[in-house]
Structure formats: structure tokens, C-alpha cells
N, C-alpha and C. Protein backbone atom coordinates (compact mmCIF):
# COMPACT_ATOMS: atom_id res chain seq x y z
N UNK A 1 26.84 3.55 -7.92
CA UNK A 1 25.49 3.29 -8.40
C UNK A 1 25.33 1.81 -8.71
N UNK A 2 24.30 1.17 -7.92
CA UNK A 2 24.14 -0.11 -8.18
C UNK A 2 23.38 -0.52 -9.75
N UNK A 3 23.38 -0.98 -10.63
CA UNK A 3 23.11 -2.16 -12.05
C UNK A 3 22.10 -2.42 -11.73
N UNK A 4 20.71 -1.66 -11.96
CA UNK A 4 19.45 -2.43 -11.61
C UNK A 4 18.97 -3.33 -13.19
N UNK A 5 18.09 -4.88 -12.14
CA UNK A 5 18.56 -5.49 -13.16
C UNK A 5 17.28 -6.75 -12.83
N UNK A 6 16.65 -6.62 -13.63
CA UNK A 6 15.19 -7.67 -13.37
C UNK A 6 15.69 -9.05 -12.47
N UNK A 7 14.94 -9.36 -11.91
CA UNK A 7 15.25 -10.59 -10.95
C UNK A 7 16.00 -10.04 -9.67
N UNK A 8 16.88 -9.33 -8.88
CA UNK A 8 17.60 -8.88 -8.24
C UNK A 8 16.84 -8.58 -7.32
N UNK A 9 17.75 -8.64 -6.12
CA UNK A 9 17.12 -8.15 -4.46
C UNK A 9 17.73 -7.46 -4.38
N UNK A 10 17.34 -6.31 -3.85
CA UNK A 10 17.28 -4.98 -3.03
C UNK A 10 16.67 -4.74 -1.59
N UNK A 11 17.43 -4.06 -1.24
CA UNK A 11 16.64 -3.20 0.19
C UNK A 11 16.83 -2.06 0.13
N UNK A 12 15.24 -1.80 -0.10
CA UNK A 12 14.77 -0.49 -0.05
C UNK A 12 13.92 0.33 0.91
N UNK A 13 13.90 1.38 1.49
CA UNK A 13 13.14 2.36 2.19
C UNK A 13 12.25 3.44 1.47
N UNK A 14 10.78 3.22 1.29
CA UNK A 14 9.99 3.75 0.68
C UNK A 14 9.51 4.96 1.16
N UNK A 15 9.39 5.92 0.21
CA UNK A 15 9.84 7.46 0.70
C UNK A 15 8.18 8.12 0.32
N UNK A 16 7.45 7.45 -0.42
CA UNK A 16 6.20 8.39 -0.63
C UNK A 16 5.65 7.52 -1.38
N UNK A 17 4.26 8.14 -1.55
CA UNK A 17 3.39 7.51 -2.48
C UNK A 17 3.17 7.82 -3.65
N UNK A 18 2.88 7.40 -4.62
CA UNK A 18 2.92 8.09 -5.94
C UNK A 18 1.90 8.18 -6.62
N UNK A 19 1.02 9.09 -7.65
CA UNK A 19 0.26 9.40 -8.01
C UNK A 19 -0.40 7.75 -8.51
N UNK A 20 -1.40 7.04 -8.56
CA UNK A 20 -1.96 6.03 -8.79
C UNK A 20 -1.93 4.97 -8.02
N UNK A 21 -1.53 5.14 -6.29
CA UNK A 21 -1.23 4.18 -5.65
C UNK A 21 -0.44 3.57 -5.40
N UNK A 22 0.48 3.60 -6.18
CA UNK A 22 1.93 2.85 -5.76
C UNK A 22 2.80 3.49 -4.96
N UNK A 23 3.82 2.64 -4.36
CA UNK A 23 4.52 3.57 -3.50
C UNK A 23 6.17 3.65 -4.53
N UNK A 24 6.77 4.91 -3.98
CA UNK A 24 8.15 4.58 -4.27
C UNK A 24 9.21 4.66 -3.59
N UNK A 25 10.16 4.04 -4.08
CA UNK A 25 11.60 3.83 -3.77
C UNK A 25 12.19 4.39 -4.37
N UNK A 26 13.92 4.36 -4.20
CA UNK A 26 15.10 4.96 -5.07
C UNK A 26 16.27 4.11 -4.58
N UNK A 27 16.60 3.59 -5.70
CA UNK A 27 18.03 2.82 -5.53
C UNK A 27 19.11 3.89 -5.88
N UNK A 28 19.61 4.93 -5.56
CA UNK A 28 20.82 6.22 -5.57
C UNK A 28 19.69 6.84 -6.23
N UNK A 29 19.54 7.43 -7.39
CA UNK A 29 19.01 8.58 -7.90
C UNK A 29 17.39 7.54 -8.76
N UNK A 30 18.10 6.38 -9.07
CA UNK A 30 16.72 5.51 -9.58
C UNK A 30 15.71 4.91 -9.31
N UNK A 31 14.40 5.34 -9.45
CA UNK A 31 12.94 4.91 -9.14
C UNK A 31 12.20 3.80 -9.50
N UNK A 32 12.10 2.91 -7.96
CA UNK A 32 11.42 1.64 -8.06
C UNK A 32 10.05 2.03 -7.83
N UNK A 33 8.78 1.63 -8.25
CA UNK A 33 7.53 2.09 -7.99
C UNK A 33 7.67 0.45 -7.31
N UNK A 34 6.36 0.55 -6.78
CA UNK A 34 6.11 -0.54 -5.80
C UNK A 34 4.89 -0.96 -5.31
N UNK A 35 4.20 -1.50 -5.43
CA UNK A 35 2.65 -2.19 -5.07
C UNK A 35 2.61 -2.46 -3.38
N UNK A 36 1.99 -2.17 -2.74
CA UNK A 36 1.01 -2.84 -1.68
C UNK A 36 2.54 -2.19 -0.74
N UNK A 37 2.98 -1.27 -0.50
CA UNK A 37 4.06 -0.65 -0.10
C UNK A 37 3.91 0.92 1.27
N UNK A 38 4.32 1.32 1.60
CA UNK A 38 3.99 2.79 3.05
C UNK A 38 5.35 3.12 3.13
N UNK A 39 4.95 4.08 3.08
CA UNK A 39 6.66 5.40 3.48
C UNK A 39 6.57 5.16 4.60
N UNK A 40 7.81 4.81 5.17
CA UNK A 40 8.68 4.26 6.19
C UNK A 40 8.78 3.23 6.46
N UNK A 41 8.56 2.03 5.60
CA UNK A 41 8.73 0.74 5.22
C UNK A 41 10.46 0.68 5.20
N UNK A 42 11.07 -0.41 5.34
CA UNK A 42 12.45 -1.25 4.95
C UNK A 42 12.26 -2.23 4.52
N UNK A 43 12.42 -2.42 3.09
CA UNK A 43 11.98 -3.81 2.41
C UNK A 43 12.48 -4.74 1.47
N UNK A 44 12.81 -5.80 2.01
CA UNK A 44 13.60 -6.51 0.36
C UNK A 44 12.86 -6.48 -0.61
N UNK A 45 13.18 -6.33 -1.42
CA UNK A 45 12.01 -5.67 -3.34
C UNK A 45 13.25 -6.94 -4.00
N UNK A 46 12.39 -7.87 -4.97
CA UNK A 46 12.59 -8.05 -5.66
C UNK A 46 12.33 -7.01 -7.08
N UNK A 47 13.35 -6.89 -8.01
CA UNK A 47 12.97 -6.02 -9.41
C UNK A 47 12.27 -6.94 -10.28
N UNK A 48 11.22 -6.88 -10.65
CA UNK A 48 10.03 -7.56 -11.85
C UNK A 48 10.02 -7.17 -13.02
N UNK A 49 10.56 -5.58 -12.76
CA UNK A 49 10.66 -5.06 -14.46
C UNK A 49 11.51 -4.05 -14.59
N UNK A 50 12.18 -3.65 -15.43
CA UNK A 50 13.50 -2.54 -16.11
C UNK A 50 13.07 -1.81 -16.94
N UNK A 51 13.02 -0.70 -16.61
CA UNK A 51 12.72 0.55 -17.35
C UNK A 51 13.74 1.07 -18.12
N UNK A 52 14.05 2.14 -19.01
CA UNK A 52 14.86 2.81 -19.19
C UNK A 52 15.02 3.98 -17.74
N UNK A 53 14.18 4.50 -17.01
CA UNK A 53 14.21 5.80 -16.40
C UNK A 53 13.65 5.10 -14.74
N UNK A 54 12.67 4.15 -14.57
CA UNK A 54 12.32 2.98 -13.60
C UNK A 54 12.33 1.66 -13.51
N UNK A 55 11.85 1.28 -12.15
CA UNK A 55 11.95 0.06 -12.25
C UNK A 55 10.62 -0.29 -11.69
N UNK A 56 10.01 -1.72 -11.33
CA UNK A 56 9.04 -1.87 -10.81
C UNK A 56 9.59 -2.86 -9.95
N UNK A 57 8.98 -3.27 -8.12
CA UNK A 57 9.30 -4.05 -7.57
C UNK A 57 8.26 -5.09 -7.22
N UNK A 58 8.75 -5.66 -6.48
CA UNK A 58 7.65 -6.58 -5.56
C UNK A 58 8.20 -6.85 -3.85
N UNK A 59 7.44 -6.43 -3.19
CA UNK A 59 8.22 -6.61 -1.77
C UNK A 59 8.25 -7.91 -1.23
N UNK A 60 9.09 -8.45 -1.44
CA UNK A 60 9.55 -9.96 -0.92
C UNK A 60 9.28 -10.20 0.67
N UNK A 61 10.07 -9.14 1.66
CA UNK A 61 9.61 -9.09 2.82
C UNK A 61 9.77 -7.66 3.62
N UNK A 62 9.13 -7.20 4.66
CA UNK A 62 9.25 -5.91 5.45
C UNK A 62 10.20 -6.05 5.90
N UNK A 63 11.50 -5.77 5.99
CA UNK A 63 12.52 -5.60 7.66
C UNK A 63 12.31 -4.73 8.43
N UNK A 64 11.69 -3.62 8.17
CA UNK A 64 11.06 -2.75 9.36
C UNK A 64 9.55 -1.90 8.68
N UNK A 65 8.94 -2.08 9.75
CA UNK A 65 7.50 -1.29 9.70
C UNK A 65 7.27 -0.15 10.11
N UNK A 66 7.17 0.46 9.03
CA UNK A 66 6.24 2.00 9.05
C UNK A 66 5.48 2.22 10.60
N UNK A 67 5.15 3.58 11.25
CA UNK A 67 4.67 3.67 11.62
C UNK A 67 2.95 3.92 11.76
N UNK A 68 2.73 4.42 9.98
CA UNK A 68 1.62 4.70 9.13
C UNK A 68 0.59 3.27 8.69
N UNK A 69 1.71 2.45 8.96
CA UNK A 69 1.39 1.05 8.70
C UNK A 69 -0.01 0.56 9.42
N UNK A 70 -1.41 0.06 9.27
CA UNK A 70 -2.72 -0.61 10.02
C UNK A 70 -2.50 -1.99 9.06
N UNK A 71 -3.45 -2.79 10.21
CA UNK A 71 -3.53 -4.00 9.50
C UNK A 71 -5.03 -3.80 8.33
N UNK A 72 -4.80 -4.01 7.44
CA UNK A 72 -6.02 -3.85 6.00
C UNK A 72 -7.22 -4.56 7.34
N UNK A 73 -8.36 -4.29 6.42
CA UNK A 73 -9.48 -4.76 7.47
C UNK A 73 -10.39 -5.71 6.51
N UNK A 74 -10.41 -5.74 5.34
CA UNK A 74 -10.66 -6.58 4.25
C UNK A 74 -9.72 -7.98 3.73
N UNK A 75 -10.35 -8.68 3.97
CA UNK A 75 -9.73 -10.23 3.99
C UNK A 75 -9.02 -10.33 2.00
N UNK A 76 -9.57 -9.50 1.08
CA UNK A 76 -9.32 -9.56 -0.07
C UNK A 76 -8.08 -8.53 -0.41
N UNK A 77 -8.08 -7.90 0.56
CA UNK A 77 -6.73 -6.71 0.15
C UNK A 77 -5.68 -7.03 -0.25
N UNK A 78 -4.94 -6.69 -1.45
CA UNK A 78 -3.96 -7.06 -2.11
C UNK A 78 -4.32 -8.31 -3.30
N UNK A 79 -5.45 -8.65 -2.98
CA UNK A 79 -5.55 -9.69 -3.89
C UNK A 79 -6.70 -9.27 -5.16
N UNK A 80 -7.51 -8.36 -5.00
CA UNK A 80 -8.92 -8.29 -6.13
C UNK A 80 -8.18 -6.74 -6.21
N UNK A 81 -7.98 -5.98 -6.30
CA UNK A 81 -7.28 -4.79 -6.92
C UNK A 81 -7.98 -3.27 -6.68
N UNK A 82 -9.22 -3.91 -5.62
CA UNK A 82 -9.76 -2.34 -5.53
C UNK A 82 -9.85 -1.95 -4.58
N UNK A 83 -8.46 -1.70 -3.88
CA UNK A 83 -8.15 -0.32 -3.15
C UNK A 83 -6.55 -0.74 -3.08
N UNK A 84 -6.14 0.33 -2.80
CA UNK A 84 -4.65 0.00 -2.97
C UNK A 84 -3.43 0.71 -1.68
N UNK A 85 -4.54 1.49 -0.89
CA UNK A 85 -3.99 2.17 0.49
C UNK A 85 -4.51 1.67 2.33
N UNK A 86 -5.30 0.22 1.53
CA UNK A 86 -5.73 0.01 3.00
C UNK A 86 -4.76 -0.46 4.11
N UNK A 87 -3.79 -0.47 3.94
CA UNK A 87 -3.03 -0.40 5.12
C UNK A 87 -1.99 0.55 5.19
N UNK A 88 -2.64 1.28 5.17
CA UNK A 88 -2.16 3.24 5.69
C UNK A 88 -3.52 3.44 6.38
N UNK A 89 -2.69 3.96 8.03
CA UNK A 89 -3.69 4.71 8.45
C UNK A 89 -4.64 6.29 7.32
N UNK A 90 -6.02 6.18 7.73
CA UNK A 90 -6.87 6.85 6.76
C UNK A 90 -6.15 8.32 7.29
N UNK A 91 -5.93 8.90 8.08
CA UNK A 91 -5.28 10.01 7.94
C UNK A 91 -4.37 10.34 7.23
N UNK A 92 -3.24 9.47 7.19
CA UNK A 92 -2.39 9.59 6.14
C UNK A 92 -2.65 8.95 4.82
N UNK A 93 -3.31 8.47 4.38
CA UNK A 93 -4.28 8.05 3.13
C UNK A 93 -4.50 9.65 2.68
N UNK A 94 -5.26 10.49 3.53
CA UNK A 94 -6.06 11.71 3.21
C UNK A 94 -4.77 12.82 2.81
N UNK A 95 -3.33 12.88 3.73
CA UNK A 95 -2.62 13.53 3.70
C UNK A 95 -1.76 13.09 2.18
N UNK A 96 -1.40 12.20 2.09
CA UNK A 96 -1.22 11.87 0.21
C UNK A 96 -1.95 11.98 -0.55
N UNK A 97 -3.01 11.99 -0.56
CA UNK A 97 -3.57 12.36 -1.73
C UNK A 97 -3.91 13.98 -1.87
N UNK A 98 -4.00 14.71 -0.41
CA UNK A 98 -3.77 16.14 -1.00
C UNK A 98 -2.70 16.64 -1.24
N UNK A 99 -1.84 15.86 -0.97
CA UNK A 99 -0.23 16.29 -1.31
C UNK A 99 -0.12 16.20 -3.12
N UNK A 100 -0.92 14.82 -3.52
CA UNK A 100 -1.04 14.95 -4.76
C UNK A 100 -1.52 15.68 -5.66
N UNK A 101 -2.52 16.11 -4.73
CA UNK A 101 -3.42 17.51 -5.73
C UNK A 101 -2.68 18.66 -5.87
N UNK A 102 -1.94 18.57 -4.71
CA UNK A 102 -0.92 20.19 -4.82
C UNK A 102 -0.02 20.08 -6.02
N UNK A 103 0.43 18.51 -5.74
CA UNK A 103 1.74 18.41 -7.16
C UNK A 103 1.16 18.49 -8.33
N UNK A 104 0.14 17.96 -8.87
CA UNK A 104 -0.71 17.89 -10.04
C UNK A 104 -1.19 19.02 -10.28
N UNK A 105 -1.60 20.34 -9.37
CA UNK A 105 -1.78 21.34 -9.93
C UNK A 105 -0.45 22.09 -10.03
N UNK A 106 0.20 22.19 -9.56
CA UNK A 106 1.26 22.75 -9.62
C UNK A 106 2.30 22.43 -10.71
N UNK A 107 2.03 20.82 -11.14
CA UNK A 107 2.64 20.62 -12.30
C UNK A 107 1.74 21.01 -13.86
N UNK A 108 0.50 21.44 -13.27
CA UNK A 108 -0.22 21.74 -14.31
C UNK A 108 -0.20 23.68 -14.97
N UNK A 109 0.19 23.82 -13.82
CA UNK A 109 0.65 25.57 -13.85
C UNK A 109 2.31 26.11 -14.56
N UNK A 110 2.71 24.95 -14.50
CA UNK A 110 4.33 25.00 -15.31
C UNK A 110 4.01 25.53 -16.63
């Protein structure tokens, strides 16, 4: 198990999206959330912040691209904060977020 540890590079492969837009990672069993990120990404992540239970990254650079991956179509994306999936094709945009509704009700039925 790698010492996650603010400032540090990683390469990570982002596995899903997570409820509020972010995407995540896992360094062995531990969860990097991640900004402006697509499942099936390969990415050097710098760590920005240390959790007790997560971490938060920043993707320094892609080494390999998603297939889900479009180019954003808004010249402001990533920079003014309101939208946070434009470069995911909108099909799979639509397919995470009902994936989310299933988990959210389903975690609400526990």
C-alpha cells in the first residue's frame, strides 16, 4: 500500500463518476476524488489534499484517453464551474447519472 501524501504524483485510472461530479480513483483500496476527470482515463494526479478515509487530486496530465472522452464545446469549461461533465459523451453523462439514482435510492432503502 502506497503513503498517500499531499504534494505527490500518482498514476491513476479513473473508474467512475461520483455523486456531485467528480470522478474517482483508488490508489489499492484508497479514494482519490478528482475534478474535470472520465472513467477510462490514465492520469498523473497530483494529491492537493489528505483525508483521513480520501484524498483529492488534480490531473497533472492524461497518459491515455478514455474512450467516453469529447472535446467540451464551451471555451469556459473547467474554468467558471458550471458544468462539470462536458467532456463525456452526453450518453454516458445520462448513463451516470442514472446509475446514481439507482445507488442513492438504494442507499436510501438500507
Amino acid at each position: 500500500m502506497i503513503d498517500i501524501r499531499k504534494g505527490m504524483e500518482v498514476e491513476l485510472e479513473v473508474e467512475k463518476l461520483a455523486f456531485g461530479g467528480r470522478a474517482l480513483a483508488r490508489v489499492g483500496n484508497f479514494v482519490v476524488f478528482l475534478d474535470h476527470a472520465v472513467p477510462g482515463q490514465r492520469a498523473r494526479v497530483r494529491i492537493t489534499a489528505k483525508k483521513r478515509r480520501f484524498a483529492e487530486g488534480f490531473v497533472q496530465e492524461v497518459l491515455s484517453q478514455s474512450p467516453q472522452y469529447v472535446e467540451p464545446f464551451c471555451p469556459s469549461f473547467g474554468v467558471c464551474g458550471g458544468c462539470s461533465w462536458q467532456d463525456l459523451r452526453y450518453e454516458e453523462q445520462l448513463r451516470w447519472k442514472h446509475l446514481q439514482v439507482l445507488e442513492a435510492s438504494n442507499t436510501l432503502r438500507e
